[in-house]
PDB file of N, CA and C in Angstrom:
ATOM      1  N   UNK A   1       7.846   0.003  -5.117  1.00  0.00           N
ATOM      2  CA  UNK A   1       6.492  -0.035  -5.620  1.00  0.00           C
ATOM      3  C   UNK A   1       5.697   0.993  -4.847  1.00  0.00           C
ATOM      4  N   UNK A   2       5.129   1.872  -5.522  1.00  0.00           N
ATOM      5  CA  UNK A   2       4.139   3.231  -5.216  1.00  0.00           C
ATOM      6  C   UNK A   2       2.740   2.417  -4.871  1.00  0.00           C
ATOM      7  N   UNK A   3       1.610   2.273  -3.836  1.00  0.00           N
ATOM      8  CA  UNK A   3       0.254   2.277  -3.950  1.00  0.00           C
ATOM      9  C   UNK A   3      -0.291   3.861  -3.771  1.00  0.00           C
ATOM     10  N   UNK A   4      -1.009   4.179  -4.536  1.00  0.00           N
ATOM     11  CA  UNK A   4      -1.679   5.674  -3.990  1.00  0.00           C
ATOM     12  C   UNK A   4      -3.127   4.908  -3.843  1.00  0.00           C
ATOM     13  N   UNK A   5      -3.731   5.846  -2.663  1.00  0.00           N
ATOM     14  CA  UNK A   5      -4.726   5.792  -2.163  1.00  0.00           C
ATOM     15  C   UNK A   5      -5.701   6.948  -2.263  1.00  0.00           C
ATOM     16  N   UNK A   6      -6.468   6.850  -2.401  1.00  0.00           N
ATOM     17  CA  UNK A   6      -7.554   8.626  -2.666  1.00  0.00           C
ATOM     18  C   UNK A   6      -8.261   8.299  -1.201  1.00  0.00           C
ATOM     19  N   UNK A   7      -8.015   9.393  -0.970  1.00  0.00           N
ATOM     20  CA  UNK A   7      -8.295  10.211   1.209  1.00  0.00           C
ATOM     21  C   UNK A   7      -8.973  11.024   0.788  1.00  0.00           C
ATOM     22  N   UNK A   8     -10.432  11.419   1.467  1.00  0.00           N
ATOM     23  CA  UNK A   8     -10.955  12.484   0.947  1.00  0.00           C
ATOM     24  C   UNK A   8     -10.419  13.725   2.457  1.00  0.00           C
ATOM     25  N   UNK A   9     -10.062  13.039   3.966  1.00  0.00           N
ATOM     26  CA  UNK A   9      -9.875  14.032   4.423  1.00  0.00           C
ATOM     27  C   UNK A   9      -8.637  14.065   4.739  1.00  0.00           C
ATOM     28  N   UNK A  10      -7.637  15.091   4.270  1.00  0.00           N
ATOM     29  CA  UNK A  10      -6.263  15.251   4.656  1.00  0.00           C
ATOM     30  C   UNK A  10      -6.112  15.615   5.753  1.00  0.00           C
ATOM     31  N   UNK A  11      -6.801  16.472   6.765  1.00  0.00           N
ATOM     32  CA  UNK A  11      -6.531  16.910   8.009  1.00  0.00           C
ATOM     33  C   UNK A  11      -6.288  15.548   8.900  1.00  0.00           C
ATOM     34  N   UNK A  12      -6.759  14.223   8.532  1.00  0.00           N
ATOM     35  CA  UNK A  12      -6.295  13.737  10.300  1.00  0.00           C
ATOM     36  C   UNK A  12      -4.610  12.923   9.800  1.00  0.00           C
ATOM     37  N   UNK A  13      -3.972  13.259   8.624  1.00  0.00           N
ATOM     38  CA  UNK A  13      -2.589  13.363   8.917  1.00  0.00           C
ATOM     39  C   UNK A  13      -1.397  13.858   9.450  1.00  0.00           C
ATOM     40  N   UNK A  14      -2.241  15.279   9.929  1.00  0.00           N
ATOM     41  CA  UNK A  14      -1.806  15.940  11.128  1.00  0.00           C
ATOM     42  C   UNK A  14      -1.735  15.528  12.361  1.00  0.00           C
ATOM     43  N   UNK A  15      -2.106  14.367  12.405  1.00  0.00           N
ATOM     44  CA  UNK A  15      -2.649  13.981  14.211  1.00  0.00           C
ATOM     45  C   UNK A  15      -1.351  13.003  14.129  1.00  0.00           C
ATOM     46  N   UNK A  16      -0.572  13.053  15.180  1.00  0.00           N
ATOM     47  CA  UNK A  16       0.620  12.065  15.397  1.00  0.00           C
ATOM     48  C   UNK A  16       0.370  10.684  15.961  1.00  0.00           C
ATOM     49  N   UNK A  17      -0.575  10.674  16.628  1.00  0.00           N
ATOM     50  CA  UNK A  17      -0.800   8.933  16.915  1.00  0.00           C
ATOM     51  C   UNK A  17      -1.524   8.347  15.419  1.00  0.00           C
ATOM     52  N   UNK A  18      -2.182   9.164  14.887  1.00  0.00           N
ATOM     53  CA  UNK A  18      -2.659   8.364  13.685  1.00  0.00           C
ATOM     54  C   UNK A  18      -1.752   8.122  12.557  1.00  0.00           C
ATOM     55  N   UNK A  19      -0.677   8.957  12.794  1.00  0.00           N
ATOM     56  CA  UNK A  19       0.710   8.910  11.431  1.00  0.00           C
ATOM     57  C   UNK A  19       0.968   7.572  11.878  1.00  0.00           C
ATOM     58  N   UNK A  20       1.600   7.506  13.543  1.00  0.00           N
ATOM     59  CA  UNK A  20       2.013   6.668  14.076  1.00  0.00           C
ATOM     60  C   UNK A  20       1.468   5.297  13.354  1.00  0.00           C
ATOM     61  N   UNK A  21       0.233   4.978  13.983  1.00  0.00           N
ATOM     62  CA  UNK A  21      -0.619   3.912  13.820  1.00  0.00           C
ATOM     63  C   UNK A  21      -0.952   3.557  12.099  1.00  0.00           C
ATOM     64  N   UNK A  22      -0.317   4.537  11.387  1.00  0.00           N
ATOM     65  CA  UNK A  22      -0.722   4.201   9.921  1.00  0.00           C
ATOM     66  C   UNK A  22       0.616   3.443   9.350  1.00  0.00           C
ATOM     67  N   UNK A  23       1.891   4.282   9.830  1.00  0.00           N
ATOM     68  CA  UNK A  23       3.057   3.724   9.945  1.00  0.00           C
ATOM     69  C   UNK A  23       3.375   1.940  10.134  1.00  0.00           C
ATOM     70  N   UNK A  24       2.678   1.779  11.579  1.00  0.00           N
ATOM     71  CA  UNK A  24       2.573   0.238  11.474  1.00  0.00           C
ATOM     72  C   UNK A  24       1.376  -0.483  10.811  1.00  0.00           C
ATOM     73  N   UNK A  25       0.488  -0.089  10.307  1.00  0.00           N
ATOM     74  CA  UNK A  25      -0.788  -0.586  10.141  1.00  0.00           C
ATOM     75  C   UNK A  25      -0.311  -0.892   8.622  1.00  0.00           C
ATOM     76  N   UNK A  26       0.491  -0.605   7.771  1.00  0.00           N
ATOM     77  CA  UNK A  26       0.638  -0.849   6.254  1.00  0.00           C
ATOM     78  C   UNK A  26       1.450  -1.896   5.784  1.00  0.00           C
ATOM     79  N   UNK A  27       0.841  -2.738   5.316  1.00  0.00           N
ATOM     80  CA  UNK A  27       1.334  -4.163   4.775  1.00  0.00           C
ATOM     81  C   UNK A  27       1.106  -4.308   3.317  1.00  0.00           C
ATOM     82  N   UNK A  28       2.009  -4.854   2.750  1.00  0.00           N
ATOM     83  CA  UNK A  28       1.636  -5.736   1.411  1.00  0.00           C
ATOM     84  C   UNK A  28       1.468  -7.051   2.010  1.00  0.00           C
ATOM     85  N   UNK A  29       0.318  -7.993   1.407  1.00  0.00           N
ATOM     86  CA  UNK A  29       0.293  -9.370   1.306  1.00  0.00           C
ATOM     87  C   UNK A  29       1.109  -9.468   0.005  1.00  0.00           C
ATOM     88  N   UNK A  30       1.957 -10.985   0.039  1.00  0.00           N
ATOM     89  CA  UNK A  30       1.943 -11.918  -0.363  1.00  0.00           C
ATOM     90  C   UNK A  30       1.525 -13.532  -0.250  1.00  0.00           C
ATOM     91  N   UNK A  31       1.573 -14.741  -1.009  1.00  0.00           N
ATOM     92  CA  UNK A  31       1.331 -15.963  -0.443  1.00  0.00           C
ATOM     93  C   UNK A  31       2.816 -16.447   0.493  1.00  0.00           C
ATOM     94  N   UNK A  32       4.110 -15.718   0.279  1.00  0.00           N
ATOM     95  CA  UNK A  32       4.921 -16.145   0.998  1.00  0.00           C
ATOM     96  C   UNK A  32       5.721 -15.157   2.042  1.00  0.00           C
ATOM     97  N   UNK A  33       4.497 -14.355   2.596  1.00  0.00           N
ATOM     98  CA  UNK A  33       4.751 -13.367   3.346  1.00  0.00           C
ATOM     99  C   UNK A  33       4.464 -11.779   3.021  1.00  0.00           C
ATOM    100  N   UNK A  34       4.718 -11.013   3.983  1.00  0.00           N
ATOM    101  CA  UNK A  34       4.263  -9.620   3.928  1.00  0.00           C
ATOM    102  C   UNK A  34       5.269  -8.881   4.165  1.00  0.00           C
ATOM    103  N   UNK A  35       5.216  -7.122   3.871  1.00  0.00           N
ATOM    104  CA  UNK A  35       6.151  -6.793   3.275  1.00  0.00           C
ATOM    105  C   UNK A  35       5.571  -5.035   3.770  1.00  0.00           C
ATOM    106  N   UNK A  36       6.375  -4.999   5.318  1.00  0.00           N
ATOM    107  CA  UNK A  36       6.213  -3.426   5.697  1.00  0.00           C
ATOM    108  C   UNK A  36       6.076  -2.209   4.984  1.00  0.00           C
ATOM    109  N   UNK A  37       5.321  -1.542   4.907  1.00  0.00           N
ATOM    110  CA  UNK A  37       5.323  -0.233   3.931  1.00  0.00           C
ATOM    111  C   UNK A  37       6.840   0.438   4.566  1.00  0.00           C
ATOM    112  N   UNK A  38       7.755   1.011   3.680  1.00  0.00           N
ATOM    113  CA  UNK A  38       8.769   1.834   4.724  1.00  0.00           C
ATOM    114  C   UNK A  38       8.428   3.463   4.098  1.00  0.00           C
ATOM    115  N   UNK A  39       7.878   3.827   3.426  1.00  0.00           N
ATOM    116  CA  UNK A  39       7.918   5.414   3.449  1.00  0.00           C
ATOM    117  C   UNK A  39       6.234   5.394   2.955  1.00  0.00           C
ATOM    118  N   UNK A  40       5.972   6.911   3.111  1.00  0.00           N
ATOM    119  CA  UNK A  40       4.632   7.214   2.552  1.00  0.00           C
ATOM    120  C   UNK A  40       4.381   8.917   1.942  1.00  0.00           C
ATOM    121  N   UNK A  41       3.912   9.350   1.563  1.00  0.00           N
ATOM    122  CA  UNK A  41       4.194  10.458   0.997  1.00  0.00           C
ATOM    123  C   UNK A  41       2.032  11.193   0.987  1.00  0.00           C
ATOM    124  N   UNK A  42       2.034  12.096   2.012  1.00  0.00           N
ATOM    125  CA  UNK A  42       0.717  12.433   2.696  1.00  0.00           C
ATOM    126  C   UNK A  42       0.116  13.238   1.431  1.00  0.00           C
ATOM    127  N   UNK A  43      -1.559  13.022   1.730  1.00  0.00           N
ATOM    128  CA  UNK A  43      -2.192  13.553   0.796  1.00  0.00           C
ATOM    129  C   UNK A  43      -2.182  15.574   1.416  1.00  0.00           C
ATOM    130  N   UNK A  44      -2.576  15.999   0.292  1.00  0.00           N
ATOM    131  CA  UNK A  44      -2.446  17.820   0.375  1.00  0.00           C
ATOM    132  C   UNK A  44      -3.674  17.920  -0.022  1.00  0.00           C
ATOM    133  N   UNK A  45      -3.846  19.598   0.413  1.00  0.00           N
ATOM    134  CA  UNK A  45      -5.454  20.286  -0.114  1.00  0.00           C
ATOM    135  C   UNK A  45      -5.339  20.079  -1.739  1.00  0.00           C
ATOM    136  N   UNK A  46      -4.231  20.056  -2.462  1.00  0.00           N
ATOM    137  CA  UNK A  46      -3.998  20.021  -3.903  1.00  0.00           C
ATOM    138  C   UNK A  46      -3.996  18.601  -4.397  1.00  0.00           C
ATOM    139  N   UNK A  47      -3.810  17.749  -3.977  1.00  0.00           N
ATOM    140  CA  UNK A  47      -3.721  16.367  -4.397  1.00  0.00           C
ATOM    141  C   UNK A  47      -4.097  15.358  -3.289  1.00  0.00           C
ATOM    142  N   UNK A  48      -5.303  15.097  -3.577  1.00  0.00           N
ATOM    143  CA  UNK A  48      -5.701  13.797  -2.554  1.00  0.00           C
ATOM    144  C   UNK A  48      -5.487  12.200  -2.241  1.00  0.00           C
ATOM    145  N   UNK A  49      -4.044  12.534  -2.931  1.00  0.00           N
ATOM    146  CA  UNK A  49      -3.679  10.594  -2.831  1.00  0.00           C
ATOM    147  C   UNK A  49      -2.522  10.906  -1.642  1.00  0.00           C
ATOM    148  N   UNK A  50      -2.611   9.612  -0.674  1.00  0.00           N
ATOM    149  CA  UNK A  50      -1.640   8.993  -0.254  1.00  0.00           C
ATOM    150  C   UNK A  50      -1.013   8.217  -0.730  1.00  0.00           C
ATOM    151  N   UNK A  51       0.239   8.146  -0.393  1.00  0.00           N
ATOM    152  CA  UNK A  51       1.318   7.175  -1.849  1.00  0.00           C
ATOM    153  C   UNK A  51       2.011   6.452  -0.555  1.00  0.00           C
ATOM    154  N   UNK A  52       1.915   5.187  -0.706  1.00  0.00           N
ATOM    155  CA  UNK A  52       2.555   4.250   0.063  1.00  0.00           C
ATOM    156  C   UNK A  52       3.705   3.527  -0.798  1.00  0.00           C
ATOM    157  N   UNK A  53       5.219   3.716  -0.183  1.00  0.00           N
ATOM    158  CA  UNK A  53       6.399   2.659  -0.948  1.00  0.00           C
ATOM    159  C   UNK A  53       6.299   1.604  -0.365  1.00  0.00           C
ATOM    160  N   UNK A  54       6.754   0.242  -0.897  1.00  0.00           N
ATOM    161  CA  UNK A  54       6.990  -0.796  -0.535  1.00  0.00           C
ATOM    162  C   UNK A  54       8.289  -1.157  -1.539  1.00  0.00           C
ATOM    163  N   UNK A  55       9.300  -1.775  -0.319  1.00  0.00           N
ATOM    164  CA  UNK A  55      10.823  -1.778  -1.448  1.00  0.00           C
ATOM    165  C   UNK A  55      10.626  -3.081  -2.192  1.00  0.00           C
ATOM    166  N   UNK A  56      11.412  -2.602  -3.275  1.00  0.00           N
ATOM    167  CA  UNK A  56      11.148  -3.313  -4.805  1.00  0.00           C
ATOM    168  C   UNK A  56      11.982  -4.451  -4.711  1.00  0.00           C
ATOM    169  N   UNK A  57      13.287  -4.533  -3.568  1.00  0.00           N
ATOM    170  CA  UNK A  57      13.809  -5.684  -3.731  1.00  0.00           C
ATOM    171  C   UNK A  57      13.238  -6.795  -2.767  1.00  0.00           C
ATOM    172  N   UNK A  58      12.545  -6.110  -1.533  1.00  0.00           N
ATOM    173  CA  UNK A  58      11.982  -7.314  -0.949  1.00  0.00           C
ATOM    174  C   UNK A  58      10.559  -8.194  -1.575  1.00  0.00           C
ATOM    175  N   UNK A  59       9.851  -7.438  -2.661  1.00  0.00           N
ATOM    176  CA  UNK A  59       9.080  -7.946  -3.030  1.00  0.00           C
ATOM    177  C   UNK A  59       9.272  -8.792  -4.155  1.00  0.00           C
ATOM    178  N   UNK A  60      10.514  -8.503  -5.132  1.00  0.00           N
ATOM    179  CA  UNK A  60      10.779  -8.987  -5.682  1.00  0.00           C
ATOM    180  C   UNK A  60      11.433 -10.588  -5.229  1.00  0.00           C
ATOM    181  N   UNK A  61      11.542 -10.640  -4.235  1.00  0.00           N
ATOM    182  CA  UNK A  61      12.087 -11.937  -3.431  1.00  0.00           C
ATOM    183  C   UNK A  61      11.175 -12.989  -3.308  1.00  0.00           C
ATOM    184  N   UNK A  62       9.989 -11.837  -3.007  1.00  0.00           N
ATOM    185  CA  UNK A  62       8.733 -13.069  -2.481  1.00  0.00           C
ATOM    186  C   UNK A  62       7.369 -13.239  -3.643  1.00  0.00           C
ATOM    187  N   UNK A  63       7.424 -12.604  -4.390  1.00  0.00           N
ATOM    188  CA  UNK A  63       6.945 -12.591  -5.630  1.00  0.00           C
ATOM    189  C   UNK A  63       7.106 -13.174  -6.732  1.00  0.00           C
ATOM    190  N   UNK A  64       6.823 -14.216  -6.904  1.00  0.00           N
ATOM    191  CA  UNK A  64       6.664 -14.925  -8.614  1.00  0.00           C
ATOM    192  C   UNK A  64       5.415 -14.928  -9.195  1.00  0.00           C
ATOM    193  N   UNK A  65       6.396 -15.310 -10.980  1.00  0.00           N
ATOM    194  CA  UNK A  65       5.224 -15.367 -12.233  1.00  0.00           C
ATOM    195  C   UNK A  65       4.114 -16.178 -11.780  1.00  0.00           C
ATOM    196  N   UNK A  66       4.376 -17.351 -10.686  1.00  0.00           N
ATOM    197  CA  UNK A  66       3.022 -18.575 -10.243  1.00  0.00           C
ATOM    198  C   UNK A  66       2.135 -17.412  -9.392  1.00  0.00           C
ATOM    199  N   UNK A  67       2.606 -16.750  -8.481  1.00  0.00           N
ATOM    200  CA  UNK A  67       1.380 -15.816  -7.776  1.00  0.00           C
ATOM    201  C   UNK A  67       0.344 -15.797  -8.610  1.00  0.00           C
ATOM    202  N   UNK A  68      -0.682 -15.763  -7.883  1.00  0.00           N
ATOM    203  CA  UNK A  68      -2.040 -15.255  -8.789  1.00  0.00           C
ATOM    204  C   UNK A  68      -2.591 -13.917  -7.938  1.00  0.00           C
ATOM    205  N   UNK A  69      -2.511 -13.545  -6.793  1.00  0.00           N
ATOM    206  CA  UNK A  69      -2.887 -12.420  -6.124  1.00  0.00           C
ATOM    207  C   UNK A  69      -1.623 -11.486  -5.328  1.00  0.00           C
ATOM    208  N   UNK A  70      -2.063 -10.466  -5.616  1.00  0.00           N
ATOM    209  CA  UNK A  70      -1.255  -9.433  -4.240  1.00  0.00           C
ATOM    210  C   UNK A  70      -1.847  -8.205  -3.437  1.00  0.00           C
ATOM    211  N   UNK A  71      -1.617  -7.989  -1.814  1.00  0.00           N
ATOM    212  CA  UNK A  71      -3.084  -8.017  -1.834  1.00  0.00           C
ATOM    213  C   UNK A  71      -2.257  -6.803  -0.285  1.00  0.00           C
ATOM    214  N   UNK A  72      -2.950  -5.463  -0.473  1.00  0.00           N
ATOM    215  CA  UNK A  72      -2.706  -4.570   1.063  1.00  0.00           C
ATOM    216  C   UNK A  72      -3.416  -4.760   2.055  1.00  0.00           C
ATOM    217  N   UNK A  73      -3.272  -4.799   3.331  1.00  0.00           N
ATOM    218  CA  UNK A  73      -3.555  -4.329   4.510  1.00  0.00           C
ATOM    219  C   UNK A  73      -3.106  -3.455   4.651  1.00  0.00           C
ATOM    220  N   UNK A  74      -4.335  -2.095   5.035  1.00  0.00           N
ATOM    221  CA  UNK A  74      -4.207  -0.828   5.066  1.00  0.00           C
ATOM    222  C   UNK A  74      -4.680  -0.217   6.638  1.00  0.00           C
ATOM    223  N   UNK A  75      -4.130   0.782   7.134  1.00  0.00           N
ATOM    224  CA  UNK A  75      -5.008   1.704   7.842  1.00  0.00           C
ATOM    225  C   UNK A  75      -4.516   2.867   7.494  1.00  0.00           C
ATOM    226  N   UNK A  76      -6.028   3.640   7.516  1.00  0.00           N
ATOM    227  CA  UNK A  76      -5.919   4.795   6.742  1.00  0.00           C
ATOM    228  C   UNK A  76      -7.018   5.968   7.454  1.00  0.00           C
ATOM    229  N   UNK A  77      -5.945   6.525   8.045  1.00  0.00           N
ATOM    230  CA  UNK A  77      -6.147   7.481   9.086  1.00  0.00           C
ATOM    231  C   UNK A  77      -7.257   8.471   7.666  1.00  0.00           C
ATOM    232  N   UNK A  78      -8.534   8.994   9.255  1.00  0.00           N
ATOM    233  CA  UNK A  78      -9.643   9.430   8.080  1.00  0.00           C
ATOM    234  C   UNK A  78     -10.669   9.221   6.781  1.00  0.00           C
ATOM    235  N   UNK A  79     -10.277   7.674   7.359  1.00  0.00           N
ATOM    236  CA  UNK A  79     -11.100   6.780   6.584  1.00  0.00           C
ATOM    237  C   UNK A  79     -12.391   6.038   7.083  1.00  0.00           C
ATOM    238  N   UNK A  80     -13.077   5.565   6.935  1.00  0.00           N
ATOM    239  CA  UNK A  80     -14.296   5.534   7.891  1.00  0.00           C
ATOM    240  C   UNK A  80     -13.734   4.031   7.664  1.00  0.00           C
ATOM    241  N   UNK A  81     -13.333   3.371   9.008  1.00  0.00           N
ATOM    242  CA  UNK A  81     -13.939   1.877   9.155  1.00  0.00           C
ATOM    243  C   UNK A  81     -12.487   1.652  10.110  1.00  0.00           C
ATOM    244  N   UNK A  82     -11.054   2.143  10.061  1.00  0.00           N
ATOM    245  CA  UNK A  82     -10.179   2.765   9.083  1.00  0.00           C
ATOM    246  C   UNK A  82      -9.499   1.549   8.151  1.00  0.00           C
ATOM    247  N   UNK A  83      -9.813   0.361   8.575  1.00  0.00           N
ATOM    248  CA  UNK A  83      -8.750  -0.847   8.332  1.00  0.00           C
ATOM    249  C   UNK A  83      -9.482  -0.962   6.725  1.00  0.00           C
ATOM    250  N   UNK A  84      -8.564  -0.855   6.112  1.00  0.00           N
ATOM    251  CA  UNK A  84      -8.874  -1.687   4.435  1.00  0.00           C
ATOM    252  C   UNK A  84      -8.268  -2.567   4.086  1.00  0.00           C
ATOM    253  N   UNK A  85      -8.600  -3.520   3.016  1.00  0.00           N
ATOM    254  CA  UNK A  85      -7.592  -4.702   2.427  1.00  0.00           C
ATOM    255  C   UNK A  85      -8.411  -4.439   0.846  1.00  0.00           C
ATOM    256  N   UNK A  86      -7.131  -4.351   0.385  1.00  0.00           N
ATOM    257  CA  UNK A  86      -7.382  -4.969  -1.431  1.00  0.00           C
ATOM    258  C   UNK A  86      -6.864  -5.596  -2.099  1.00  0.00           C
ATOM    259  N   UNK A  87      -7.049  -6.340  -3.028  1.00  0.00           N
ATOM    260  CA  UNK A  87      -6.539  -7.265  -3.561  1.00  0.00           C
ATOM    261  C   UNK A  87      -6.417  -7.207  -4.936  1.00  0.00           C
ATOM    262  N   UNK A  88      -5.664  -7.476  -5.589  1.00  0.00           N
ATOM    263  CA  UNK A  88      -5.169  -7.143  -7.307  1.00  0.00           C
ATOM    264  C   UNK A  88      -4.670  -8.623  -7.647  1.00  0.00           C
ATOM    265  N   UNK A  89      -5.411  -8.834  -8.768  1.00  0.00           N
ATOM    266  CA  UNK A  89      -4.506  -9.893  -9.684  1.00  0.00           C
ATOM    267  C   UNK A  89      -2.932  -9.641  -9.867  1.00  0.00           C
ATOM    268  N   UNK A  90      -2.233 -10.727 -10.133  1.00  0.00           N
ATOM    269  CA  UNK A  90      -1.072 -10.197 -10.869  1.00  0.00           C
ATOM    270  C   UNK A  90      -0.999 -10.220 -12.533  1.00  0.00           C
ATOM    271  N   UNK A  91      -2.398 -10.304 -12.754  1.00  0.00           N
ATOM    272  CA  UNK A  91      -2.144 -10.668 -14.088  1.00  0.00           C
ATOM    273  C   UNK A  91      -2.352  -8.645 -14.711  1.00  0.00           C
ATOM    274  N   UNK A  92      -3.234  -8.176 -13.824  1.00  0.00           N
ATOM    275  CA  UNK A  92      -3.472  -7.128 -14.007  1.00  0.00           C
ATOM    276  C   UNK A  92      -2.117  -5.962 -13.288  1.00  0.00           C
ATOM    277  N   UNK A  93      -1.310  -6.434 -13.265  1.00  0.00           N
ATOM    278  CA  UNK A  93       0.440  -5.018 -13.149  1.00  0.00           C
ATOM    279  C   UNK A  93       1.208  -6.419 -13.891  1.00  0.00           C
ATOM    280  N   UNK A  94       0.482  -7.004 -15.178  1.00  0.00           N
ATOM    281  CA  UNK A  94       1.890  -7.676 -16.087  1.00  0.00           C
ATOM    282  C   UNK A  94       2.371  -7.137 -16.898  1.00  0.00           C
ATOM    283  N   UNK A  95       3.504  -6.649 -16.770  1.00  0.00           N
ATOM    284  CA  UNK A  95       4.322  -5.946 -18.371  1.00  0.00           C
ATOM    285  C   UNK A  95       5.475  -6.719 -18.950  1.00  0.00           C
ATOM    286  N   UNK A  96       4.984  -7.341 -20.391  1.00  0.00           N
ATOM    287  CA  UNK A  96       5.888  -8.349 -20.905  1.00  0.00           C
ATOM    288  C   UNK A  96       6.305  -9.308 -19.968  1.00  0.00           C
ATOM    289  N   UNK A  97       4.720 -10.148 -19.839  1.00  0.00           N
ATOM    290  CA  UNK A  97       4.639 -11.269 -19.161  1.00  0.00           C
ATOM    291  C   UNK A  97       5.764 -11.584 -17.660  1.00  0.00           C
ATOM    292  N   UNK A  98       5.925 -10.107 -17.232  1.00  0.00           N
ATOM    293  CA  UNK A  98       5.863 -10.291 -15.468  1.00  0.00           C
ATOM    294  C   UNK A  98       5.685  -9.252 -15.096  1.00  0.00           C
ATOM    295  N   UNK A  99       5.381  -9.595 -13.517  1.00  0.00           N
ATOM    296  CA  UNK A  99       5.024  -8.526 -12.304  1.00  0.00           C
ATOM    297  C   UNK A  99       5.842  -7.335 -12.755  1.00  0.00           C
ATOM    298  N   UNK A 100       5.437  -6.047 -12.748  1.00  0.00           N
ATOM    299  CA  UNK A 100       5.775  -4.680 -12.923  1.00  0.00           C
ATOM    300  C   UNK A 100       5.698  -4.456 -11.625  1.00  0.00           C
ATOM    301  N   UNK A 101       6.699  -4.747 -10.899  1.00  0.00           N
ATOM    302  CA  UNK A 101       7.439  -4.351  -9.318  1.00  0.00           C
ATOM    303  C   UNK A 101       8.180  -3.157  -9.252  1.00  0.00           C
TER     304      UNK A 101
END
């Protein structure tokens, strides 16, 4: 599972303690646990999303049709605050009545 994120400043992905610290800072929520980001793919002067993976079989483990939310803990180097959390229905990623994982 891809999240992209819109970064307006790409330069502080250059900075290695902040890769570092973004590295551990990325979570998926679930209600029956959370779920390490393992790769990420950095925003460019040409395209301003960060793309965070999260693997499709561990979520698929902890993920059912009963969920009603799924939800990131983010840090996001160059972001003002930097810590984010969002939260998505699952009704909103349903394709033919399930989770599009």
């Amino acid at each position: 599972m891809i999240l992209a994120v819109r970064v307006g400043n790409s330069t502080a992905f250059s900075e290695g303690p902040e890769i570092r610290r973004m590295e551990d800072g990325c979570w998926m929520r679930v209600p029956r646990g959370r779920v390490k980001a393992t790769a990420y793919f950095p925003p460019s002067s040409r395209d301003p999303y960060l793309r965070l993976a999260f693997p499709r079989n561990l979520i698929n483990n902890l993920v059912t049709t009963e969920e009603k939310y799924l939800g990131f803990d983010l840090y996001l180097p160059g972001v003002a605050g930097p810590y984010r959390e969002v939260q998505f229905t699952l009704k909103e990623i349903m394709v033919e009545g399930r989770p599009e994982l």
